[in-house]
Protein backbone atom coordinates (compact mmCIF):
# COMPACT_ATOMS: atom_id res chain seq x y z
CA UNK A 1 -125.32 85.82 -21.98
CA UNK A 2 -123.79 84.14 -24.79
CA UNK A 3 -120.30 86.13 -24.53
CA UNK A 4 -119.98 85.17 -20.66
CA UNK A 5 -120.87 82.01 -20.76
CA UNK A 6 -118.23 80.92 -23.64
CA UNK A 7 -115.77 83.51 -22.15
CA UNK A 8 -115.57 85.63 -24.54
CA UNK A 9 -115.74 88.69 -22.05
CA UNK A 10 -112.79 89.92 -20.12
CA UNK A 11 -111.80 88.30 -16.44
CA UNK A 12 -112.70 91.67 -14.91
CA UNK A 13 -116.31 92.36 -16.46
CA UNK A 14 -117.10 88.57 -15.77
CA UNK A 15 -115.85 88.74 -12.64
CA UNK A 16 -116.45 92.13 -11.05
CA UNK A 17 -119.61 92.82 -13.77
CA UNK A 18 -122.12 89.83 -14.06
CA UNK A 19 -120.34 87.50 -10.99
CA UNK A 20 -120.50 90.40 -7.95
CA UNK A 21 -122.82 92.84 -9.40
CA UNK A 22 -124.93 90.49 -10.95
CA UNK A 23 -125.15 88.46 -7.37
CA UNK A 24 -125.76 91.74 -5.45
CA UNK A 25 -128.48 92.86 -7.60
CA UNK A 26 -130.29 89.48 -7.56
CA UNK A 27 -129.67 89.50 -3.81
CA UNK A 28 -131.49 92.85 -3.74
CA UNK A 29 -134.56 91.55 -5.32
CA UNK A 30 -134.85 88.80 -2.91
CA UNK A 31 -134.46 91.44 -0.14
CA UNK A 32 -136.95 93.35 -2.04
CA UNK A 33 -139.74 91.09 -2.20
CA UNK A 34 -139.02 89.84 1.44
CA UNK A 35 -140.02 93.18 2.50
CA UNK A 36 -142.69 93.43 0.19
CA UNK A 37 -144.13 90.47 1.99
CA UNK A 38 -143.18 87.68 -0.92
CA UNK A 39 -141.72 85.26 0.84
CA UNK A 40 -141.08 82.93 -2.44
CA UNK A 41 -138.67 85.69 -3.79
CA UNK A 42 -136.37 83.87 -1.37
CA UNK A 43 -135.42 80.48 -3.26
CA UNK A 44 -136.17 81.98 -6.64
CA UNK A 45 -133.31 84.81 -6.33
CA UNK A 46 -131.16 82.06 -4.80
CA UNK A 47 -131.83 79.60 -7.83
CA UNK A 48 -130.97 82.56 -9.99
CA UNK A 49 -127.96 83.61 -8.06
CA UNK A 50 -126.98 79.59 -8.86
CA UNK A 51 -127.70 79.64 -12.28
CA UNK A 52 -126.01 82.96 -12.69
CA UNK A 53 -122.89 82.07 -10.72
CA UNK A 54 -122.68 78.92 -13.12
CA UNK A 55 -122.57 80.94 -16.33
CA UNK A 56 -119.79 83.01 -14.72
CA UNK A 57 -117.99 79.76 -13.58
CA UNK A 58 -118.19 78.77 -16.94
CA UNK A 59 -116.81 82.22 -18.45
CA UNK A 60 -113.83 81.88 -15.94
CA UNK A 61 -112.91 78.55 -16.84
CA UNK A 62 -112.77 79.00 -20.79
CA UNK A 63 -110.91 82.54 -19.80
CA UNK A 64 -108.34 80.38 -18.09
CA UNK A 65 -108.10 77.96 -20.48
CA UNK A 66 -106.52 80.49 -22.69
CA UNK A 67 -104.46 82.30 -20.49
CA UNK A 68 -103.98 81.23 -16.54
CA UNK A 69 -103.14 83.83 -14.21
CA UNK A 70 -103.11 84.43 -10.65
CA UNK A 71 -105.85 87.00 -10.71
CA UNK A 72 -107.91 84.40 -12.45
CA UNK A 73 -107.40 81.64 -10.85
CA UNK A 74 -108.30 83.65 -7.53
CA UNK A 75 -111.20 84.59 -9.70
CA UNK A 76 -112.19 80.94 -10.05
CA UNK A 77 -112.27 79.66 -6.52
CA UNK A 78 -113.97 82.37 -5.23
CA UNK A 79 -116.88 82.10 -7.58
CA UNK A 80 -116.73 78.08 -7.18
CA UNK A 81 -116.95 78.29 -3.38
CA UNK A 82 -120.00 80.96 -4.20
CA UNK A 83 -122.00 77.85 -6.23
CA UNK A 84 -121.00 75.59 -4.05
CA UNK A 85 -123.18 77.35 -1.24
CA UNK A 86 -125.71 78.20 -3.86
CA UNK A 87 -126.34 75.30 -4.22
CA UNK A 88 -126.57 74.26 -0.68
CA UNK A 89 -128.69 77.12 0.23
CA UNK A 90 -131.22 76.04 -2.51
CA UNK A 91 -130.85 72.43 -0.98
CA UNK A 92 -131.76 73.49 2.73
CA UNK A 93 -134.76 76.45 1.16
CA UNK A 94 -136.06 73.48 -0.50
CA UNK A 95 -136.09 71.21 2.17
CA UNK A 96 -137.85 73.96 4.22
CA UNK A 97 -140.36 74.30 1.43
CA UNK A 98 -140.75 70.64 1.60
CA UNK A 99 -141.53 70.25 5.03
């Protein structure tokens, strides 16, 4: 967790590896325990989808701060626009929770 987070991985595997794999498999294990019938899967496999998409954020910026390229750049807004509705999906679940 170390490597990604100080970007010491490649642009692809933090990207491609941890960023969309890593989502989709936390995804799936909200799914998973939504159909199991554990409803508080939900905001704990979107607080870990935020936390992960942060470390990638993280690895993507000190990736580009040694070399910018397109690819990476592209790389960098898509994963900001994915925290940026982490984070407001773990807003409105909390609110919900709230209530």
């Amino acid at each position: 967790m170390k490597k990604l987070v100080t970007g010491q991985l490649s642009l692809p595997m933090t990207f491609w590896g941890w960023g969309f794999c890593g989502g989709i498999a936390i995804g799936a294990i909200g799914m998973a325990g939504v159909t199991a019938g554990y409803v508080l899967f939900v905001p704990l496999a979107w607080i870990l989808k935020t936390l992960l998409f942060c470390a990638v954020l993280s690895g993507i910026i000190f990736i580009l701060r040694r070399k910018i390229t397109l690819l990476g750049s592209l790389a960098f807004f898509v994963i900001l626009t994915q925290v940026i509705a982490s984070i407001y999906m773990v807003i409105k679940i909390a609110v919900l929770f709230v209530e």
